[in-house]
PDB file of N, CA and C in Angstrom:
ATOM      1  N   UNK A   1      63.707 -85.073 162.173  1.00  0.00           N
ATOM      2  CA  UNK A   1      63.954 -83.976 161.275  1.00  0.00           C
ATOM      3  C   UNK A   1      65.411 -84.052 160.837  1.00  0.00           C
ATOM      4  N   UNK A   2      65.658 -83.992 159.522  1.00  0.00           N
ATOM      5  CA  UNK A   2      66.679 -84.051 159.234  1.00  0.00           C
ATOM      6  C   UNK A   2      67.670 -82.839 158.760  1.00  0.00           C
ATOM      7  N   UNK A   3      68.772 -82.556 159.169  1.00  0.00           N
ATOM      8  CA  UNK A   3      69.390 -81.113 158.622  1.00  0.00           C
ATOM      9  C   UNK A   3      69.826 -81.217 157.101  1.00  0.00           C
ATOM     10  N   UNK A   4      69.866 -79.907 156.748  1.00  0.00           N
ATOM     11  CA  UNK A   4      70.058 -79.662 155.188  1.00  0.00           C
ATOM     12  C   UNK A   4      71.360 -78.449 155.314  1.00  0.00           C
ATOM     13  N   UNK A   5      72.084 -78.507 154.336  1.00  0.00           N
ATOM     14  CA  UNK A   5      73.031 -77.457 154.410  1.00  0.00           C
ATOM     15  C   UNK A   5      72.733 -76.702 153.547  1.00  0.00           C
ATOM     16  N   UNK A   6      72.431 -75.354 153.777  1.00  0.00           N
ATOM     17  CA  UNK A   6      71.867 -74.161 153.314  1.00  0.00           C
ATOM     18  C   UNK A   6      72.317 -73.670 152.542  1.00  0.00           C
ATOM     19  N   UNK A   7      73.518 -73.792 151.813  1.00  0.00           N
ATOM     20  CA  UNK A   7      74.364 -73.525 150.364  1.00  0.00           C
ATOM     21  C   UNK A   7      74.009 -74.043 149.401  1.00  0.00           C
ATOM     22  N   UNK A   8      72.961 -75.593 149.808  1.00  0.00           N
ATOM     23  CA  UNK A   8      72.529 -76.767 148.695  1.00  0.00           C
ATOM     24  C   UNK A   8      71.329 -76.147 148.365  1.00  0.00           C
ATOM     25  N   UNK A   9      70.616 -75.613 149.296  1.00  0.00           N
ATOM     26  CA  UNK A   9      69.220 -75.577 148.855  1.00  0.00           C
ATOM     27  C   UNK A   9      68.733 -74.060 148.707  1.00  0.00           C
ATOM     28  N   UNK A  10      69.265 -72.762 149.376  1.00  0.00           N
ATOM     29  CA  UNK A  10      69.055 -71.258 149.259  1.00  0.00           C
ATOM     30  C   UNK A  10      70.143 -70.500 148.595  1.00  0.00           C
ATOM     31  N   UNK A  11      69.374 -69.669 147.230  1.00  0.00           N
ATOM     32  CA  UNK A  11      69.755 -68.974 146.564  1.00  0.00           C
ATOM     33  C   UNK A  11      71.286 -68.199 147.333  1.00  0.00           C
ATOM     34  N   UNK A  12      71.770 -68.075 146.430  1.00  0.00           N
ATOM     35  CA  UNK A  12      73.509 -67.000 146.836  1.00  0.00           C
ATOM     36  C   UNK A  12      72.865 -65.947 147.980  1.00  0.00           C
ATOM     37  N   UNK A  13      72.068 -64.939 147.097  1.00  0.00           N
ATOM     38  CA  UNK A  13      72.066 -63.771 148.083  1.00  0.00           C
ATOM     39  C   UNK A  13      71.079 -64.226 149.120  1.00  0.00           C
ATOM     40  N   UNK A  14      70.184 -64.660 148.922  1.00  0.00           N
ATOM     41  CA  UNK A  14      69.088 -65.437 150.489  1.00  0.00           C
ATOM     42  C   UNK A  14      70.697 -66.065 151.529  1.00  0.00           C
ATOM     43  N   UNK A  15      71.266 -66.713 150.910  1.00  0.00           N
ATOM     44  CA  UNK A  15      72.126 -67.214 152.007  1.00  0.00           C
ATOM     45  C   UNK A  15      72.906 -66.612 152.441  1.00  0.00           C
ATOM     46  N   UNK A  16      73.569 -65.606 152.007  1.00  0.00           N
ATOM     47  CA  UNK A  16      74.274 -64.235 152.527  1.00  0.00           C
ATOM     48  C   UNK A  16      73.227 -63.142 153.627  1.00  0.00           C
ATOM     49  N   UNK A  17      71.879 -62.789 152.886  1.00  0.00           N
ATOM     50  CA  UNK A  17      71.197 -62.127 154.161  1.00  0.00           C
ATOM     51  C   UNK A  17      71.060 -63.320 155.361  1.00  0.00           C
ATOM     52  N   UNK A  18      70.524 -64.323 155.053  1.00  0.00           N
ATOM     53  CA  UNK A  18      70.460 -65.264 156.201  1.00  0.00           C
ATOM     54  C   UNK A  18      72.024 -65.244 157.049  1.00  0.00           C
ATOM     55  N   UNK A  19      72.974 -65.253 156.692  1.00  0.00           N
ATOM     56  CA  UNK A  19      74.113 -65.337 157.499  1.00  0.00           C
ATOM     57  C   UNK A  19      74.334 -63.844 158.414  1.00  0.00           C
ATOM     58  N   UNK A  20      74.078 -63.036 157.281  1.00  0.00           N
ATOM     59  CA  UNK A  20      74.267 -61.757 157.901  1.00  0.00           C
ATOM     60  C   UNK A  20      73.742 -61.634 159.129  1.00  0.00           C
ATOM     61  N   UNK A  21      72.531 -62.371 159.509  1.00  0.00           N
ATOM     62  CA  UNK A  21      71.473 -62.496 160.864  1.00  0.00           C
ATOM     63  C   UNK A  21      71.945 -63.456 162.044  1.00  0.00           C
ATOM     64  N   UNK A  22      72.189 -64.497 161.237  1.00  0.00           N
ATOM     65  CA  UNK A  22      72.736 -65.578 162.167  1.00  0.00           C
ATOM     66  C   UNK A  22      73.894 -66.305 161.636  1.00  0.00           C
ATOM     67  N   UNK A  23      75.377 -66.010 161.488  1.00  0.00           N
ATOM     68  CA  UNK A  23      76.251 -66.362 161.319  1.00  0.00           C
ATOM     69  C   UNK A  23      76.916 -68.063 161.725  1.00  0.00           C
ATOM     70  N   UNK A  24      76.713 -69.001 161.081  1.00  0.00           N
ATOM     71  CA  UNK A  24      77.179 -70.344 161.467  1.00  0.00           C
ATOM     72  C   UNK A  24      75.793 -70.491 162.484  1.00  0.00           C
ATOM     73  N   UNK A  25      75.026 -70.353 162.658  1.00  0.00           N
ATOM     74  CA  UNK A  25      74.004 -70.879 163.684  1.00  0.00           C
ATOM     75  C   UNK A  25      72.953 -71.428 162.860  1.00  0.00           C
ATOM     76  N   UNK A  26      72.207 -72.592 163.897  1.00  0.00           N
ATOM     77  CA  UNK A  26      71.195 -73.363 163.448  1.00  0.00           C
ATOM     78  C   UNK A  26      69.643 -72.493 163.184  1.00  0.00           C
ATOM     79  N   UNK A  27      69.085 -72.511 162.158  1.00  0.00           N
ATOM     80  CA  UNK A  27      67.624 -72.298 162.082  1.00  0.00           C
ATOM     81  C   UNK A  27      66.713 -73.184 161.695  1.00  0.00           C
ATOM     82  N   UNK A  28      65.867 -72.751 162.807  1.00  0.00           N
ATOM     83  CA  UNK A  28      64.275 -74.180 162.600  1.00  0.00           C
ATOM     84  C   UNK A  28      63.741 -72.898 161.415  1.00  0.00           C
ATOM     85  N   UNK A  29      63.090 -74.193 160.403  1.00  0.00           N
ATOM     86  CA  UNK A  29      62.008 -73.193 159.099  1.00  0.00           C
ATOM     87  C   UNK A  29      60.298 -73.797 159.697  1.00  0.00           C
ATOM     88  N   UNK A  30      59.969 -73.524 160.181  1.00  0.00           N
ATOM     89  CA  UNK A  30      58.562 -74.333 160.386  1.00  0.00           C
ATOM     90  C   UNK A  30      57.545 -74.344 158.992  1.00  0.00           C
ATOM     91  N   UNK A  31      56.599 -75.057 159.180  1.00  0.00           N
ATOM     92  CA  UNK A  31      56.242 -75.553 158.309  1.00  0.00           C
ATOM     93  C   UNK A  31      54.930 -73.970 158.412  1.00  0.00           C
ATOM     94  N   UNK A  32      54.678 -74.133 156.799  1.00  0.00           N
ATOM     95  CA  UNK A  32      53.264 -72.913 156.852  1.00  0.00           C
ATOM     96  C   UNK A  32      52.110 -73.075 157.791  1.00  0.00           C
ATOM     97  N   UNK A  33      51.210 -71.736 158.258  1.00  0.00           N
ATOM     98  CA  UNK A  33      50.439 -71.860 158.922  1.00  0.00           C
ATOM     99  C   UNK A  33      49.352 -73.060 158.533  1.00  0.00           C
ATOM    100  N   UNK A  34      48.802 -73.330 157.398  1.00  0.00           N
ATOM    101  CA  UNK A  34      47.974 -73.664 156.600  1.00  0.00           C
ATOM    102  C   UNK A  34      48.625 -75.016 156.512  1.00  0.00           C
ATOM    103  N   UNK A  35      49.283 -75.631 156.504  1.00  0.00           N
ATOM    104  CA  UNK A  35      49.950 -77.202 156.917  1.00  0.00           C
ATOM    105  C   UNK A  35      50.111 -77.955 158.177  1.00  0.00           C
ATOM    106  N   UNK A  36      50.039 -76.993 159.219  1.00  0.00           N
ATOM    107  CA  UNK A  36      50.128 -77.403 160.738  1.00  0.00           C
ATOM    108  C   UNK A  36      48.314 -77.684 161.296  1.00  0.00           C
ATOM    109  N   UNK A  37      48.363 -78.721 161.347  1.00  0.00           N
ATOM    110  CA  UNK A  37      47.055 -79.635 162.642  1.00  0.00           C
ATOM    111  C   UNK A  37      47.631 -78.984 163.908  1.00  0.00           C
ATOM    112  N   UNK A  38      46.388 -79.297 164.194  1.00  0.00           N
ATOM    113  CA  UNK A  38      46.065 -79.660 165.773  1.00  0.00           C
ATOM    114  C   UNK A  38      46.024 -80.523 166.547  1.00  0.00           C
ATOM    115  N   UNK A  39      46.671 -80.945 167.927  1.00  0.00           N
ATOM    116  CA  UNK A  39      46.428 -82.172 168.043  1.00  0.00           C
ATOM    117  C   UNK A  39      45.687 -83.147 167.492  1.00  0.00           C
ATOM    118  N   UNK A  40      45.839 -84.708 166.950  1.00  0.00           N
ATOM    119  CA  UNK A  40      44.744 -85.392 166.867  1.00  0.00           C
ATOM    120  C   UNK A  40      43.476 -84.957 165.978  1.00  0.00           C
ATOM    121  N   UNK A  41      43.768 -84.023 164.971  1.00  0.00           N
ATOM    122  CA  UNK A  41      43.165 -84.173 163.439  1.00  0.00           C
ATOM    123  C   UNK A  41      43.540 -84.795 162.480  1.00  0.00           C
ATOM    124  N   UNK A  42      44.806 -85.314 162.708  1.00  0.00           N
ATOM    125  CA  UNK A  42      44.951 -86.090 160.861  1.00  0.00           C
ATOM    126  C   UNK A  42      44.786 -87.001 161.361  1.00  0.00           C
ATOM    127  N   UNK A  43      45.027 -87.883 162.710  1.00  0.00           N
ATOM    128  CA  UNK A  43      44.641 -88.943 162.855  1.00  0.00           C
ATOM    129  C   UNK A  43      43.476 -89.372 162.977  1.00  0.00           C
ATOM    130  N   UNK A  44      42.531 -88.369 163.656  1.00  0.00           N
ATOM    131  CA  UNK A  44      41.246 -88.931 164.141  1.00  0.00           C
ATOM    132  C   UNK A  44      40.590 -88.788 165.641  1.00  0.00           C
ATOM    133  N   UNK A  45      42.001 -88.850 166.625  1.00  0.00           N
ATOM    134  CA  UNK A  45      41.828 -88.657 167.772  1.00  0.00           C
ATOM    135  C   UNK A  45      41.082 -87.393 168.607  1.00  0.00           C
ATOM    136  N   UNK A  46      40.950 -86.612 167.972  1.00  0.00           N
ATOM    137  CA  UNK A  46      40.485 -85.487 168.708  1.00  0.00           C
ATOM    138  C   UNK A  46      38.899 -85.599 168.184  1.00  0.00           C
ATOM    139  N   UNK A  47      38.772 -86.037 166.862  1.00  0.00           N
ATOM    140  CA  UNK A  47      37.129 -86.324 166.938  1.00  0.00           C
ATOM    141  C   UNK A  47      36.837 -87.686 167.275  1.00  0.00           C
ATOM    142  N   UNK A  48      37.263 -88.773 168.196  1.00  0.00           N
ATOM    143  CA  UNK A  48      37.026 -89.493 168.728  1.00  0.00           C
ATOM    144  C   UNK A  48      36.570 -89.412 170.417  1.00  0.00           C
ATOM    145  N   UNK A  49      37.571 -88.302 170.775  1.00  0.00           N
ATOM    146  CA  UNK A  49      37.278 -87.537 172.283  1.00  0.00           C
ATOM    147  C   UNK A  49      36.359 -86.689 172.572  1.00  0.00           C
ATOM    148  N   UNK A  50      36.092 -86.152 171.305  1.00  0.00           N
ATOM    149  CA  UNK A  50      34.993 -85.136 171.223  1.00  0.00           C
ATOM    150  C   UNK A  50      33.454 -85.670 171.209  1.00  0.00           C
ATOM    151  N   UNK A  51      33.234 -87.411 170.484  1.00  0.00           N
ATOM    152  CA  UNK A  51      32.496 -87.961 170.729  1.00  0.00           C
ATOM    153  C   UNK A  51      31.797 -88.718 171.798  1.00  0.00           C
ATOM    154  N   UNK A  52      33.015 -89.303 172.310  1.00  0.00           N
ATOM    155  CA  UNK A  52      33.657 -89.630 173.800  1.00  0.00           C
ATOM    156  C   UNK A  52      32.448 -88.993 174.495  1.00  0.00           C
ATOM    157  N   UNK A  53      33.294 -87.585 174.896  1.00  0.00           N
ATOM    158  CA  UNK A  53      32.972 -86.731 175.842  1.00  0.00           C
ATOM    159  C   UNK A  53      30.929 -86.106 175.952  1.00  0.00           C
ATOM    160  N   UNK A  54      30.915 -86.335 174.160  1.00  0.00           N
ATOM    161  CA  UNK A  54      29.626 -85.825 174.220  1.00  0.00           C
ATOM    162  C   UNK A  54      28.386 -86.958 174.867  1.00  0.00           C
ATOM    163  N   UNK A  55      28.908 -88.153 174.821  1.00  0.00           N
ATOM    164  CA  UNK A  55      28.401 -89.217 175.240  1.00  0.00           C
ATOM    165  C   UNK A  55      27.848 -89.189 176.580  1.00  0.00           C
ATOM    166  N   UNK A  56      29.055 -89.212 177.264  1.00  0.00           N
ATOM    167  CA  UNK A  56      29.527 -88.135 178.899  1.00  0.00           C
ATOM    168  C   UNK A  56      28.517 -87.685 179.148  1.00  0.00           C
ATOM    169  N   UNK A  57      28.546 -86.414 178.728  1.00  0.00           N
ATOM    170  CA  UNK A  57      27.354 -85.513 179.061  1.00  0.00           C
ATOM    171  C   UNK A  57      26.184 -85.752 178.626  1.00  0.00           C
ATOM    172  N   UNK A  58      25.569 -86.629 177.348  1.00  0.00           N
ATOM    173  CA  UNK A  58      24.151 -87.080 177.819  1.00  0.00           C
ATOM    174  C   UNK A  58      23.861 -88.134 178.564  1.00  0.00           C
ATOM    175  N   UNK A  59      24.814 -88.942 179.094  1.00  0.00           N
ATOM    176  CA  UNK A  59      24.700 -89.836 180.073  1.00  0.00           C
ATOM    177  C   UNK A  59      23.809 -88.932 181.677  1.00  0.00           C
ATOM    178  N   UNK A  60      25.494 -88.201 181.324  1.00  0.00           N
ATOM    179  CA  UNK A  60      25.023 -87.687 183.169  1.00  0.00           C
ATOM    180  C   UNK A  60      23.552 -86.651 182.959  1.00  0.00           C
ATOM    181  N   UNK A  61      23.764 -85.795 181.833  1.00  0.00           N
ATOM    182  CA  UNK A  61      22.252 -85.807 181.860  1.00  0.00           C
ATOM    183  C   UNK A  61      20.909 -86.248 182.182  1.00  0.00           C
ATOM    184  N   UNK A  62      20.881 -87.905 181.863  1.00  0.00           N
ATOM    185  CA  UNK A  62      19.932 -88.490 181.515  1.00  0.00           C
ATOM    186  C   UNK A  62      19.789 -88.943 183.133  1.00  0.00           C
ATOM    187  N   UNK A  63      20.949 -88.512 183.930  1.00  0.00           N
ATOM    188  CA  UNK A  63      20.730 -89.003 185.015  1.00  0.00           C
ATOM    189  C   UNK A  63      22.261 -89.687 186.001  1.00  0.00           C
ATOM    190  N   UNK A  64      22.686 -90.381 184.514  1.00  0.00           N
ATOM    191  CA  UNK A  64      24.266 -91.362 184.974  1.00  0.00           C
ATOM    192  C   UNK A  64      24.643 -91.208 186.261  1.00  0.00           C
ATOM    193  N   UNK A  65      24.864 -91.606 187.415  1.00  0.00           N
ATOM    194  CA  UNK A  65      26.028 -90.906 188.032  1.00  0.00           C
ATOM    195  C   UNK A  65      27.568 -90.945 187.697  1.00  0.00           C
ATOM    196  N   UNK A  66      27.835 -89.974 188.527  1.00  0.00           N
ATOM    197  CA  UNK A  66      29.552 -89.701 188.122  1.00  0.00           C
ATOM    198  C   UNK A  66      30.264 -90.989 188.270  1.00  0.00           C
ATOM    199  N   UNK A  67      29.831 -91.866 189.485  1.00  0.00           N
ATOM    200  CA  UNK A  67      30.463 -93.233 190.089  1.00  0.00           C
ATOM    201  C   UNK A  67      30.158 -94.135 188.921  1.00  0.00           C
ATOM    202  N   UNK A  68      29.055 -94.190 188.182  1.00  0.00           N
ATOM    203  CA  UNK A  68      28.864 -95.215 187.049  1.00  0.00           C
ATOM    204  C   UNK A  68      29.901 -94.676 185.992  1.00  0.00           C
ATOM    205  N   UNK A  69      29.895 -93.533 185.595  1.00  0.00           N
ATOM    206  CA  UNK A  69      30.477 -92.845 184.307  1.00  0.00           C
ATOM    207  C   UNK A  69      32.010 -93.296 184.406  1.00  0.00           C
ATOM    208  N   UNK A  70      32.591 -93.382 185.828  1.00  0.00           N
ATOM    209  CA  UNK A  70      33.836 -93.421 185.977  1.00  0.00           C
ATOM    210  C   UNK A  70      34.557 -95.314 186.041  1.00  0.00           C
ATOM    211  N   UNK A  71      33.558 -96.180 186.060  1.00  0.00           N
ATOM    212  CA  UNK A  71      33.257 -97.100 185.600  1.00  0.00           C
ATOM    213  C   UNK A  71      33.036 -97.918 184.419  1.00  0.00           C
ATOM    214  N   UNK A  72      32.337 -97.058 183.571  1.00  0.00           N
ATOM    215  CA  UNK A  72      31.829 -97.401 182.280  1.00  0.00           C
ATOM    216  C   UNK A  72      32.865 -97.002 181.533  1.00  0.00           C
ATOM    217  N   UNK A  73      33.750 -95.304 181.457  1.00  0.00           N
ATOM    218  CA  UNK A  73      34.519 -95.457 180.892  1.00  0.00           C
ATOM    219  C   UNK A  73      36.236 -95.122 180.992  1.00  0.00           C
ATOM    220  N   UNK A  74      36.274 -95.806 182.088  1.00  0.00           N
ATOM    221  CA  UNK A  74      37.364 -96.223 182.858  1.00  0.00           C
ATOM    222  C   UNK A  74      38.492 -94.688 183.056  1.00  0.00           C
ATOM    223  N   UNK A  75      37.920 -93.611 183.632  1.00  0.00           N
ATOM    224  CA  UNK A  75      38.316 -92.497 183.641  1.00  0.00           C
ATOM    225  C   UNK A  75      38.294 -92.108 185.184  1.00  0.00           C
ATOM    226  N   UNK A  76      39.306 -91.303 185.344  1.00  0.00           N
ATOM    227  CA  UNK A  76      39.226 -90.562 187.080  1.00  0.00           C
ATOM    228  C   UNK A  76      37.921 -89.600 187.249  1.00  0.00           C
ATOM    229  N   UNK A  77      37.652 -89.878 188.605  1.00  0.00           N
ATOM    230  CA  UNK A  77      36.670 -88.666 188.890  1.00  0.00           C
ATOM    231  C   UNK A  77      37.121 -87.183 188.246  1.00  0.00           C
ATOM    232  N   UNK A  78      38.209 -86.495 188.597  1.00  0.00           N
ATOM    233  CA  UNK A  78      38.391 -85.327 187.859  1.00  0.00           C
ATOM    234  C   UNK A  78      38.318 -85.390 186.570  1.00  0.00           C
ATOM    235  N   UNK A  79      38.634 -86.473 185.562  1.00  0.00           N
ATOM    236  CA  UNK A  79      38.411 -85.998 184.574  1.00  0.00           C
ATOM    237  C   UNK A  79      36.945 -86.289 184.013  1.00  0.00           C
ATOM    238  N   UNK A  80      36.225 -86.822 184.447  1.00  0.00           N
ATOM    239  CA  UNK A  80      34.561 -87.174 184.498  1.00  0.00           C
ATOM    240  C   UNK A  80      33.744 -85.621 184.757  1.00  0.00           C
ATOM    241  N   UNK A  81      34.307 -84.777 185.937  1.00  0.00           N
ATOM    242  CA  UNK A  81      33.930 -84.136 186.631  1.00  0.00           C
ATOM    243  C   UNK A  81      33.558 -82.733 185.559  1.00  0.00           C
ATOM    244  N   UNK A  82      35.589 -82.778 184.878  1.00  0.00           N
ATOM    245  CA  UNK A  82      35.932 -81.726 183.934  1.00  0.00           C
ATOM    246  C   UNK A  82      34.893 -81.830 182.869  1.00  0.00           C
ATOM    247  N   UNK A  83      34.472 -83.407 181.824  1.00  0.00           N
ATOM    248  CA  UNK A  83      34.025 -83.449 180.910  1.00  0.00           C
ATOM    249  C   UNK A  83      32.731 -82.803 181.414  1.00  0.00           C
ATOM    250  N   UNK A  84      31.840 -83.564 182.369  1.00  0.00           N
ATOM    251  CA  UNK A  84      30.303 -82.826 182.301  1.00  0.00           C
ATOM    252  C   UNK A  84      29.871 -81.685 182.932  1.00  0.00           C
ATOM    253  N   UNK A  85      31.061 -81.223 183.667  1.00  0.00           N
ATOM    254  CA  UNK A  85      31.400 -79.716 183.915  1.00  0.00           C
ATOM    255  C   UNK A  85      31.368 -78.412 183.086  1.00  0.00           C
ATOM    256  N   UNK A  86      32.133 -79.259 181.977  1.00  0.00           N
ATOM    257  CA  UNK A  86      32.301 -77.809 181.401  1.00  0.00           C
ATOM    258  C   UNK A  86      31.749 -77.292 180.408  1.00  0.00           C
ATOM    259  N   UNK A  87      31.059 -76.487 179.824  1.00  0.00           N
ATOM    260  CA  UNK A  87      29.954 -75.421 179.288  1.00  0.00           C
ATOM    261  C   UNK A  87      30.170 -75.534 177.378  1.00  0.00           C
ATOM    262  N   UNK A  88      30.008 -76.960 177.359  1.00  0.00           N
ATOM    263  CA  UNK A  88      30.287 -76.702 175.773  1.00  0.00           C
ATOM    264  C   UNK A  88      28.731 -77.509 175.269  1.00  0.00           C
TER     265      UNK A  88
END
């Protein structure tokens, strides 16, 4: 992230109330609600885990055991445990 000096880019009086608040101090502007992801949506990753996982659970469904699952896809028992554990 790169800094900007706030005289270049905000109107006279915006930069006067802004000082009035925080005098010589740094402010983060974050980006709009409506521009911010979630982990691993613009890339892909989170619907790759989500597929992952659903896999998981019709495995162990179908029968899998946990000892194969943790095998097949090279994951710890707890997190094997968490995926077909939990209520989704």
């Amino acid at each position: 992230m790169k800094y900007i000096n706030a005289d270049t880019i905000f109107p006279e009086e915006l930069l006067k109330e802004i000082q009035r608040h925080i005098p010589g101090g740094l402010v983060y502007i974050p980006k709009p609600k409506e521009a911010h992801q979630k982990w691993g949506e613009g890339s892909g990753s989170r619907m790759m885990l989500k597929q992952r996982n659903d896999v998981i659970r019709q495995l162990f469904a179908a029968g899998t055991s946990i000892d194969q699952l943790i095998e097949q896809f090279c994951l710890s028992i707890d997190s094997i445990k968490k995926i077909v554990y939990s209520k989704k």
